[in-house]
Protein backbone atom coordinates (compact mmCIF):
# COMPACT_ATOMS: atom_id res chain seq x y z
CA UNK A 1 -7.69 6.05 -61.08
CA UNK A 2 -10.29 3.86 -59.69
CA UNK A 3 -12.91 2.26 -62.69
CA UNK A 4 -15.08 5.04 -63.38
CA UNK A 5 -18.10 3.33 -63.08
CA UNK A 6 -17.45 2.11 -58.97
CA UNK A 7 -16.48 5.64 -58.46
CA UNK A 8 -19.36 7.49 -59.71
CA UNK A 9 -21.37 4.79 -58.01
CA UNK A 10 -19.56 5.59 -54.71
CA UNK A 11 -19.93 9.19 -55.49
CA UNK A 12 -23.68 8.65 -56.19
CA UNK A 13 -24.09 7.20 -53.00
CA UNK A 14 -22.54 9.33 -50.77
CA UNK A 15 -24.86 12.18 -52.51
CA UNK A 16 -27.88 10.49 -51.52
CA UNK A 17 -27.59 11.42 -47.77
CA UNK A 18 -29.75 14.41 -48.42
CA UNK A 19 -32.36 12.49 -50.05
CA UNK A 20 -32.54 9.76 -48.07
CA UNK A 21 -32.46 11.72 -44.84
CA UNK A 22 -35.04 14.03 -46.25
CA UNK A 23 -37.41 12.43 -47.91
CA UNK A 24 -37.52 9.04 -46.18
CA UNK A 25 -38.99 10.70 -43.01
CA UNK A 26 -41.39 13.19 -44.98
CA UNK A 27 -43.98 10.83 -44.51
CA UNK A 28 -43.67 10.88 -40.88
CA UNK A 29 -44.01 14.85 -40.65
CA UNK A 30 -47.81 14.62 -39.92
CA UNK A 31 -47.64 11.88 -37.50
CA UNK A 32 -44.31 13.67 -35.63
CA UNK A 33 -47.05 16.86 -35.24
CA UNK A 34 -49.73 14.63 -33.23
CA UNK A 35 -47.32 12.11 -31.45
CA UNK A 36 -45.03 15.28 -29.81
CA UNK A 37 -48.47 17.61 -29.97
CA UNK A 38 -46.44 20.01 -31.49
CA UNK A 39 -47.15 22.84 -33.98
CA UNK A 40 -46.17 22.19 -37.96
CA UNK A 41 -43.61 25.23 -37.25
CA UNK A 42 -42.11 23.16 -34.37
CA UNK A 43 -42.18 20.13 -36.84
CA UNK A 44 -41.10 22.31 -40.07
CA UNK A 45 -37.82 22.93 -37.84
CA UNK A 46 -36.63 19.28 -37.69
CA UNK A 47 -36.38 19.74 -41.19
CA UNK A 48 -34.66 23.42 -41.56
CA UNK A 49 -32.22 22.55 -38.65
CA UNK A 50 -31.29 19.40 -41.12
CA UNK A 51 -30.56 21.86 -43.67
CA UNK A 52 -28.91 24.10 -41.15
CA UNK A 53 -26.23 21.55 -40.27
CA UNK A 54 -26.00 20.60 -43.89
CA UNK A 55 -25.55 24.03 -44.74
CA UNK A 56 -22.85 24.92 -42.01
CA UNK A 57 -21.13 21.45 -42.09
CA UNK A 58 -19.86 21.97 -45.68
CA UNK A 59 -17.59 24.67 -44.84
CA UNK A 60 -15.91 22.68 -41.95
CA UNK A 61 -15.78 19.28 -44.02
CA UNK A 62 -15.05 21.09 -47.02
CA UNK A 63 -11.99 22.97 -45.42
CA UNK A 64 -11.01 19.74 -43.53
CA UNK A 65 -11.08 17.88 -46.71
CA UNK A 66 -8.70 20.50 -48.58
CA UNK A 67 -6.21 19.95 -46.11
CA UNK A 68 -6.15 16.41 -44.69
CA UNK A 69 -7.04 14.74 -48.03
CA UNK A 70 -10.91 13.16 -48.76
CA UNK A 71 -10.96 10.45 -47.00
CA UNK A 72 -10.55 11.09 -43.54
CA UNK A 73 -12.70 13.89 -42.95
CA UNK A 74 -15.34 11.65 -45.12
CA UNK A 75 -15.34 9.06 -42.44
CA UNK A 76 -15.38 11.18 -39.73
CA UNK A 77 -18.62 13.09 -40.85
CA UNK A 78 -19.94 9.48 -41.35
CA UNK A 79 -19.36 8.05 -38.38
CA UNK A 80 -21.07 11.21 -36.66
CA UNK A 81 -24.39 10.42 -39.37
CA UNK A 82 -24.78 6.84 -37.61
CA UNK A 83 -24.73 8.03 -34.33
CA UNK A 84 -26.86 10.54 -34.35
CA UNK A 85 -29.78 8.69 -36.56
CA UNK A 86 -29.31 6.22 -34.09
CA UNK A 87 -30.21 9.26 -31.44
CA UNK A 88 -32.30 10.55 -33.86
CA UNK A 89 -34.82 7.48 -33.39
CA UNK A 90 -34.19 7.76 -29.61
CA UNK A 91 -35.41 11.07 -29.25
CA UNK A 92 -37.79 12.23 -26.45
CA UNK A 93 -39.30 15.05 -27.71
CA UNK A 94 -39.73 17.68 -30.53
CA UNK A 95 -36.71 20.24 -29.87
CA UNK A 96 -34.44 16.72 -28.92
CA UNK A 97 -35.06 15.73 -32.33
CA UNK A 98 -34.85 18.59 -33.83
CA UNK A 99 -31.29 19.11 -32.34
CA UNK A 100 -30.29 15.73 -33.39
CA UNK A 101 -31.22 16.44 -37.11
CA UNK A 102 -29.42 19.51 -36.72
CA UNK A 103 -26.07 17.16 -36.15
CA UNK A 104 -27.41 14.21 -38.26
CA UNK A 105 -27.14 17.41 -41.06
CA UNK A 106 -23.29 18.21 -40.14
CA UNK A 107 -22.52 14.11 -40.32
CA UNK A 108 -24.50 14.15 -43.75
CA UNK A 109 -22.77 17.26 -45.35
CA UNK A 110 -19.66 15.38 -45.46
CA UNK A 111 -20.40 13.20 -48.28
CA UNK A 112 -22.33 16.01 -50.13
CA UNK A 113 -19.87 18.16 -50.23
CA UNK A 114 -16.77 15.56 -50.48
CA UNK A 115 -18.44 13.80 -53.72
CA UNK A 116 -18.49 16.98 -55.64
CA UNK A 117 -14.89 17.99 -54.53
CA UNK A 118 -13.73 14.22 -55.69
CA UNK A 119 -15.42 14.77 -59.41
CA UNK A 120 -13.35 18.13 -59.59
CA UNK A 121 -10.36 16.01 -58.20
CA UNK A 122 -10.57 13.25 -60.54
CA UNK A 123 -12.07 14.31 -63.70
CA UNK A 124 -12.05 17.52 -66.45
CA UNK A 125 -14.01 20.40 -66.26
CA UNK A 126 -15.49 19.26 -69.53
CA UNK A 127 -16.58 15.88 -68.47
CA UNK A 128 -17.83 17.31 -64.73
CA UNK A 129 -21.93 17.75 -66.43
CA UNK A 130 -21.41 14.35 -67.55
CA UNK A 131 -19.97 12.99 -64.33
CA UNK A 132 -22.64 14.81 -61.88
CA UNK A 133 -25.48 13.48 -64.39
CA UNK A 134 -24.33 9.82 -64.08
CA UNK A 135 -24.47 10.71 -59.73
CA UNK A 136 -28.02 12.06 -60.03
CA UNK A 137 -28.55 8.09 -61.85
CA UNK A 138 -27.60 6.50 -58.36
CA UNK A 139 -28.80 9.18 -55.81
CA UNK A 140 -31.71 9.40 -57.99
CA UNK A 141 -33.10 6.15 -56.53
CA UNK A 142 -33.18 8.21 -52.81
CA UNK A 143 -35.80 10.31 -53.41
CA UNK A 144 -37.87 7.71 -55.37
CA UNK A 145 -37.34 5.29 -53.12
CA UNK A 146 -37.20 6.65 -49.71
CA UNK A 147 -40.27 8.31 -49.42
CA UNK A 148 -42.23 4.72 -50.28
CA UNK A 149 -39.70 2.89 -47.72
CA UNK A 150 -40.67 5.86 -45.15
CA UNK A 151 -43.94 5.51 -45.44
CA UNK A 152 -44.59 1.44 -45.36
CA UNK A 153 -42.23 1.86 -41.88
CA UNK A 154 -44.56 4.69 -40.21
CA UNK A 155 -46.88 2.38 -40.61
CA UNK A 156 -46.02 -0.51 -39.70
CA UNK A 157 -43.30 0.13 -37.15
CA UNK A 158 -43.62 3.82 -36.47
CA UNK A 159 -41.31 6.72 -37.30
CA UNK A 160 -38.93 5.85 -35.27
CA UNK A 161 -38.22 2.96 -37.39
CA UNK A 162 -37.06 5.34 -40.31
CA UNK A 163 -34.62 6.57 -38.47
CA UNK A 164 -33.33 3.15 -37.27
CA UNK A 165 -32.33 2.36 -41.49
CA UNK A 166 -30.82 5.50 -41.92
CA UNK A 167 -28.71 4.58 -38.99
CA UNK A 168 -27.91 1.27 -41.11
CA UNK A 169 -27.82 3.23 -44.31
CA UNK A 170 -25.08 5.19 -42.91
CA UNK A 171 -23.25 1.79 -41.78
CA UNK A 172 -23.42 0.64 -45.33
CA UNK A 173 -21.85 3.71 -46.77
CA UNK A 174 -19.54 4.29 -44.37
CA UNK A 175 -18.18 0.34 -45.08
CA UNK A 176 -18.27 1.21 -48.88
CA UNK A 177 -15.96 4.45 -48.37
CA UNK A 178 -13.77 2.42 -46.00
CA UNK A 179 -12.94 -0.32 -48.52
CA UNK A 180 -13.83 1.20 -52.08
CA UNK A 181 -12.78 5.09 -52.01
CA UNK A 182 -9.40 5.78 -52.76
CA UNK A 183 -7.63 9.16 -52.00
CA UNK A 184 -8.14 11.85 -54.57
CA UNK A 185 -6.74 15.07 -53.10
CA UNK A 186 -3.26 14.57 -51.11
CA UNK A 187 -3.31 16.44 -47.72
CA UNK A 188 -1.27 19.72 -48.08
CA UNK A 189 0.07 22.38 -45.42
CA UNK A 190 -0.86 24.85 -48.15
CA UNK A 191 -4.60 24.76 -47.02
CA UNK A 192 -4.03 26.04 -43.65
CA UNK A 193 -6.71 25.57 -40.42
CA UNK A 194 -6.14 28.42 -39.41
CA UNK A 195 -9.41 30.92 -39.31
CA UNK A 196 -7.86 34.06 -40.86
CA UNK A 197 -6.40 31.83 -43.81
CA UNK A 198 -9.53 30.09 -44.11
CA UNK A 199 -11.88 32.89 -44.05
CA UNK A 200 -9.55 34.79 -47.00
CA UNK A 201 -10.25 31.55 -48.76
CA UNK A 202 -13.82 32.05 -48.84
CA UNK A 203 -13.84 35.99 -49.64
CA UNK A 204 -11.68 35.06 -52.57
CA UNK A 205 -14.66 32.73 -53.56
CA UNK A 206 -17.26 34.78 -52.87
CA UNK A 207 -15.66 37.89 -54.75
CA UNK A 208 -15.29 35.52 -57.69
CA UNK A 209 -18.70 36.74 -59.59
CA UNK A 210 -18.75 33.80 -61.61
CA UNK A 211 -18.79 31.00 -59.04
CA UNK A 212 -21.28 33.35 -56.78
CA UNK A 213 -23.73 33.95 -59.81
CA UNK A 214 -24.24 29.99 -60.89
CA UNK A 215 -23.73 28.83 -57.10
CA UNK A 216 -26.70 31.20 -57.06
CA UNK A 217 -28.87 29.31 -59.44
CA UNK A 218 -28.05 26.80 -58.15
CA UNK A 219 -29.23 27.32 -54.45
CA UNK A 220 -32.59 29.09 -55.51
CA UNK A 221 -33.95 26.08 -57.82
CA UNK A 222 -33.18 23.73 -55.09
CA UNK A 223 -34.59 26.16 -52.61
CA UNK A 224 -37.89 25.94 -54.58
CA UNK A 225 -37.67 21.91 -54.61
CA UNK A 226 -37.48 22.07 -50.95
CA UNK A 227 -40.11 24.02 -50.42
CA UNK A 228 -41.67 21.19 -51.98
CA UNK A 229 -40.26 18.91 -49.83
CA UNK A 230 -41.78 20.46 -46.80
CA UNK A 231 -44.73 21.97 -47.80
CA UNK A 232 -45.88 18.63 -50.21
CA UNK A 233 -46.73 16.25 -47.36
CA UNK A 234 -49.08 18.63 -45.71
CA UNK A 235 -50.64 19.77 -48.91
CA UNK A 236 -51.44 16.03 -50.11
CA UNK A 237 -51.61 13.87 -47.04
CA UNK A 238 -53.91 17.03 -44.92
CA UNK A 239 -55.75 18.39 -47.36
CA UNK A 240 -55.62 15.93 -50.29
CA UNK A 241 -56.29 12.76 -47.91
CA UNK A 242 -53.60 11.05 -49.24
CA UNK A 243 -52.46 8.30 -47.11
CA UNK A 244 -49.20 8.42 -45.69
CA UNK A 245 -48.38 4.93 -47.19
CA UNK A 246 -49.32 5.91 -50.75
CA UNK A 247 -47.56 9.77 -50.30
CA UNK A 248 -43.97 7.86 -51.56
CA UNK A 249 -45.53 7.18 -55.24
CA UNK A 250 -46.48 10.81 -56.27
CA UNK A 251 -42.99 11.94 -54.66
CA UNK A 252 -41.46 8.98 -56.43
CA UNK A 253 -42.46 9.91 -59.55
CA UNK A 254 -41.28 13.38 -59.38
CA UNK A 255 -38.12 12.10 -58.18
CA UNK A 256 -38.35 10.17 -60.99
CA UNK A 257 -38.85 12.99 -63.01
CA UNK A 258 -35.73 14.31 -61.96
CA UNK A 259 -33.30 11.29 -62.75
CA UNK A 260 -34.48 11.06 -66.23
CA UNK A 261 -33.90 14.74 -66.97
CA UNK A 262 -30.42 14.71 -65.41
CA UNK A 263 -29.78 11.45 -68.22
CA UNK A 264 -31.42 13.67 -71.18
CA UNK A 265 -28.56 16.28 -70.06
CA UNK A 266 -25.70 13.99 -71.32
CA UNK A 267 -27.73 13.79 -74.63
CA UNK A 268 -27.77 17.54 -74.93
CA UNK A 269 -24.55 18.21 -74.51
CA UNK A 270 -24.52 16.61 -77.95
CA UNK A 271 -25.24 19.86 -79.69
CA UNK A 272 -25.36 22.37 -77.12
CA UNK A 273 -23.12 23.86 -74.10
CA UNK A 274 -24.08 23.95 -70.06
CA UNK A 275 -25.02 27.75 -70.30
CA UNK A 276 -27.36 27.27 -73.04
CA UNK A 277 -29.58 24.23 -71.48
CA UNK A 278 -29.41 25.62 -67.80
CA UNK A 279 -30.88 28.57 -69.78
CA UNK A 280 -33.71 27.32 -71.03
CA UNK A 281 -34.64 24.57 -68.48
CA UNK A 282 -34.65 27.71 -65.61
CA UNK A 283 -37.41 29.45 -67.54
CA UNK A 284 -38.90 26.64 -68.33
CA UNK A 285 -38.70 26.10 -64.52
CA UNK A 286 -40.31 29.61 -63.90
CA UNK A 287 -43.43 29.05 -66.22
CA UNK A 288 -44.23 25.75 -63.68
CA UNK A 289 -43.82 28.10 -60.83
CA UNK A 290 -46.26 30.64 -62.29
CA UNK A 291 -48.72 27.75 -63.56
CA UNK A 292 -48.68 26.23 -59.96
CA UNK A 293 -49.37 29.83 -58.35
CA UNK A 294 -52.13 30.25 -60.92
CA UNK A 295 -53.70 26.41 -59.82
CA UNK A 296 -52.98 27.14 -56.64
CA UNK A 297 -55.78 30.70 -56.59
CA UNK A 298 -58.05 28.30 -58.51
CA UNK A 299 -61.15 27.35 -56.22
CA UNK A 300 -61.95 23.70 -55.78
CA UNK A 301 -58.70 23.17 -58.42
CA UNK A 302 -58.13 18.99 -58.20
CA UNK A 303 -54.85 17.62 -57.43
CA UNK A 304 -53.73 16.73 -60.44
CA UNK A 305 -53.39 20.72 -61.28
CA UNK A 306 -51.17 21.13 -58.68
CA UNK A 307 -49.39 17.77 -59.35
CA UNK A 308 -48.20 18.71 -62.82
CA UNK A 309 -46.67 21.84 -62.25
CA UNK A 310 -44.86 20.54 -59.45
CA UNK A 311 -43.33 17.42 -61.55
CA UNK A 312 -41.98 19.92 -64.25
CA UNK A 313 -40.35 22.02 -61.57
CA UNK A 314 -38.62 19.14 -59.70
CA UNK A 315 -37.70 17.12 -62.78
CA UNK A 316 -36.04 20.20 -64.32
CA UNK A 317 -33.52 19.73 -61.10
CA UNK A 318 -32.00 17.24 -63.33
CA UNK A 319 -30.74 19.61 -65.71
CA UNK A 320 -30.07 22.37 -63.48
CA UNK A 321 -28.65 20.48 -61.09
CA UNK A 322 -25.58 18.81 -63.31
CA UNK A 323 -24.83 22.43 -65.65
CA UNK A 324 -25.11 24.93 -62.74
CA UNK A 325 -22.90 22.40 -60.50
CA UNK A 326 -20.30 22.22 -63.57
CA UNK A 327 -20.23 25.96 -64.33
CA UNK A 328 -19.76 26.63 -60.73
CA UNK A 329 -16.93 24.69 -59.87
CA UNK A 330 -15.21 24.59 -63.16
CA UNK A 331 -12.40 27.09 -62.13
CA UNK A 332 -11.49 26.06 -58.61
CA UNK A 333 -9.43 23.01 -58.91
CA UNK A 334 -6.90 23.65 -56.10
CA UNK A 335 -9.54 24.94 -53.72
CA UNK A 336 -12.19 22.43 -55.00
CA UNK A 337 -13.05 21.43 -51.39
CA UNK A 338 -13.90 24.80 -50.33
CA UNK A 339 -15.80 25.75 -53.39
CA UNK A 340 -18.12 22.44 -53.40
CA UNK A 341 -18.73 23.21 -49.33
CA UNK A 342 -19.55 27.24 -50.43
CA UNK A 343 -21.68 26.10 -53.37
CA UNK A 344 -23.30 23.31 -50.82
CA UNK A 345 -24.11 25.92 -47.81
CA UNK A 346 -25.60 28.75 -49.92
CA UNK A 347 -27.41 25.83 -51.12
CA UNK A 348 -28.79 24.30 -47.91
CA UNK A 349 -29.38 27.89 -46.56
CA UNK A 350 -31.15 28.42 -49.10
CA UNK A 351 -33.25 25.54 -48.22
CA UNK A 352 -33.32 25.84 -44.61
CA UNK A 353 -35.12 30.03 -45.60
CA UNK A 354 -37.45 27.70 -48.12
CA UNK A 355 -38.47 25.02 -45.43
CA UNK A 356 -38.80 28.22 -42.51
CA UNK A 357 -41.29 30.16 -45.06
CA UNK A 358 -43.91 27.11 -46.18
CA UNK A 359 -43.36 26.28 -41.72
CA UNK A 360 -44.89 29.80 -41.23
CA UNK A 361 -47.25 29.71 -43.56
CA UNK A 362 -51.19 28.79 -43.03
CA UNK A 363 -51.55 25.95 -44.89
CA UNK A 364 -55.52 25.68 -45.75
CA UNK A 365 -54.44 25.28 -49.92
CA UNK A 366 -50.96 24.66 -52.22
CA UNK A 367 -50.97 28.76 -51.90
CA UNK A 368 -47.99 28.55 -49.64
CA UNK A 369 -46.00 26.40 -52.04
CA UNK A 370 -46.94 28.72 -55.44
CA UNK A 371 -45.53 31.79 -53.53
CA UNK A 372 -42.42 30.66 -52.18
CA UNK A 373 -41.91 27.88 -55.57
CA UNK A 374 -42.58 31.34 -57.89
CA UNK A 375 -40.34 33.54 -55.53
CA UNK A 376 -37.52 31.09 -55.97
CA UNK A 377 -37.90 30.60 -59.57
CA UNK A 378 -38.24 34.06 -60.44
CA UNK A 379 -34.49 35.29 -58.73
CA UNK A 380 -33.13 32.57 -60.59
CA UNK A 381 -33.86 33.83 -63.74
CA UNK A 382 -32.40 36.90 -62.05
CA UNK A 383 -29.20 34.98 -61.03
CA UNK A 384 -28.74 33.48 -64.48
CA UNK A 385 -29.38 36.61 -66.43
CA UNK A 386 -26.16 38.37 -64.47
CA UNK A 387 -24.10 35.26 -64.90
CA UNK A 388 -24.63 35.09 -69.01
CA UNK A 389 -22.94 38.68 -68.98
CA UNK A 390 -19.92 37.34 -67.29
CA UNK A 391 -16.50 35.89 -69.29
CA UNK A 392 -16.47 32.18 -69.34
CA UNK A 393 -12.85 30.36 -69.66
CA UNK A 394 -13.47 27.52 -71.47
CA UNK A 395 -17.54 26.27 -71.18
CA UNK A 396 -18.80 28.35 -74.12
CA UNK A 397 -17.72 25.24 -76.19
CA UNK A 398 -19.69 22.58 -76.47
CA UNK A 399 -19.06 19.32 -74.04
């Protein structure tokens, strides 16, 4: 086995495609509306087609990955994420762009969904919160950084200058894989191609209640972050007057937010199991949702009301994020591929719904983002309830 600490910082990496594909252009999202003079549902869509291709793309990479092995169908997806970021910057208009992120999101799945399948691959169900915490460490540095990167670029070189370092951001990783990333999962004519075996594949996962109920949880708190991610820049740089330049340090610190709580998970595993903490952190989540809804109906409420609730919510990510992950995949070792891509597209659809809803919203307040935020929060709970009555194989014990 490779030295743990390369891998997970290889795994970490390859994570941060979301993030940094996401959040470095959120910045831009304003600007893209006046420089195509197109509608914030027209612009809302380059985001939700990203998520669309993410969401999709994990069950072809994911199968791929089962069969061939991880590493070639991780370089492939790569090599697709550099060229079209490189298009991506190129683009002539809205619905070319939003296209392009569309692909850009099948390219990026790859190492999403590959990362997780290589943690099942190489380490115990036991030590899997553990592992995904130490990922959130690296790709935790995405969404804090990225936004501030995206920003400084839009204005000084224009948005299609973000897209231009993703492009070498893609390079980099795909260089890293080449020469550091090892293969995990040797290919196997057991997995076949072949769309009636594949497709039984994925009804066997999604009649397994267990994996549907935290894969669940898992796609409706991250469904509430990204309605975050695309209503937030509206919310503070429109109506807020925040300048694009400075949007990066509130999203940084809620990014921020998130990394440390995903590091206090491997100190609560101490005393108490993954069930238990994604327990409490999802109400805990729900309460910020309700207190952001509440802020939100509040006339002439500042921004710091809005802010607070909305740095509980994301930094609770950390926790959920690592224990629902763990829980989900904990019994599908020979089919881990297919599971992580599953877990990854209810995940980014999920998203994609999230993004769509704040998009077709009137934004004249942080209304928009208490509704859908609350909406999310609230069928997790839901989610989690059912799952808790459900047998678990080994995760009752403590980590």
């Amino acid at each position: 086995m490779q030295h743990k600490k390369r891998l997970i910082f290889i795994l970490g990496m390859l994570s941060a495609f979301g993030p940094m594909s996401i959040d470095m252009y959120l910045p831009s999202l304003p600007t893209l509306s006046r420089f195509f003079s197109a509608s914030h549902l027209a612009v809302q869509l380059t985001l939700a087609s990203f998520f669309v291709g993410l969401s999709l793309g994990q069950l072809f990479f994911g199968t791929l990955s089962d069969r061939f092995g991880r590493r070639g169908p991780l370089l492939l997806g790569l090599t697709l994420y550099v060229l079209t970021s490189a298009g991506c910057a190129l683009a002539p208009s809205i619905g070319t762009l939003i296209v392009l992120r569309f692909v850009q999101g099948l390219g990026a799945c790859a190492g999403i969904v590959i990362s997780r399948a290589v943690v099942r691959d190489r380490f115990p169900p036991q030590e899997a919160p553990h592992i995904f915490a130490a990922m959130i460490l690296v790709m935790g540095l995405a969404p804090i950084i990225a936004p501030l990167v995206g920003g400084y670029l839009l204005v000084w070189w224009g948005w299609q200058s973000i897209f231009w370092l993703l492009t070498l951001f893609g390079i980099g990783i795909l260089l890293l894989v080449y020469l550091g990333l090892t293969e995990s999962h040797e290919p196997t004519a057991e997995h076949s191609l072949a769309i009636v075996q594949v497709l039984r594949r994925y009804r066997i996962l999604l009649q397994d209640k267990r994996f549907m109920a935290f894969s669940m949880v898992y796609a409706l708190c991250y469904a509430g972050m990204f309605a975050y991610i695309a209503g937030s820049p509206f919310v503070f740089i429109d109506l807020y007057r925040v300048p694009a330049s400075s949007f990066g340090w509130i999203f940084g610190a809620n990014a921020l937010g998130l990394v440390l709580m995903a590091q206090l998970n491997r100190l609560l595993h101490r005393r108490h199991n993954a069930e238990s903490i994604l327990q409490t952190i999802v109400w805990v989540q729900s309460l910020a949702a309700l207190l952001l809804l509440i802020s939100a109906l509040t006339p002439g409420i500042g921004m710091f009301a809005i802010l607070l609730p909305l740095f509980v919510y994301v930094a609770s990510i950390g926790l959920v994020g690592p224990n629902a992950t763990a829980l989900a995949m904990a019994e599908q070792g020979r089919h881990a591929g297919s599971a992580s891509a599953l877990l990854g597209a209810m995940q980014f659809t999920a998203a994609s719904l999230a993004a769509i809803v704040i998009g077709s919203m009137t934004v004249h307040s942080a209304l928009a983002l208490g509704i859908t935020i609350l909406g999310c929060a609230s069928f997790a709970v839901i989610a989690l309830r059912y799952a808790r009555t459900l047998p678990a194989p080994f995760l009752h014990t403590k980590s």
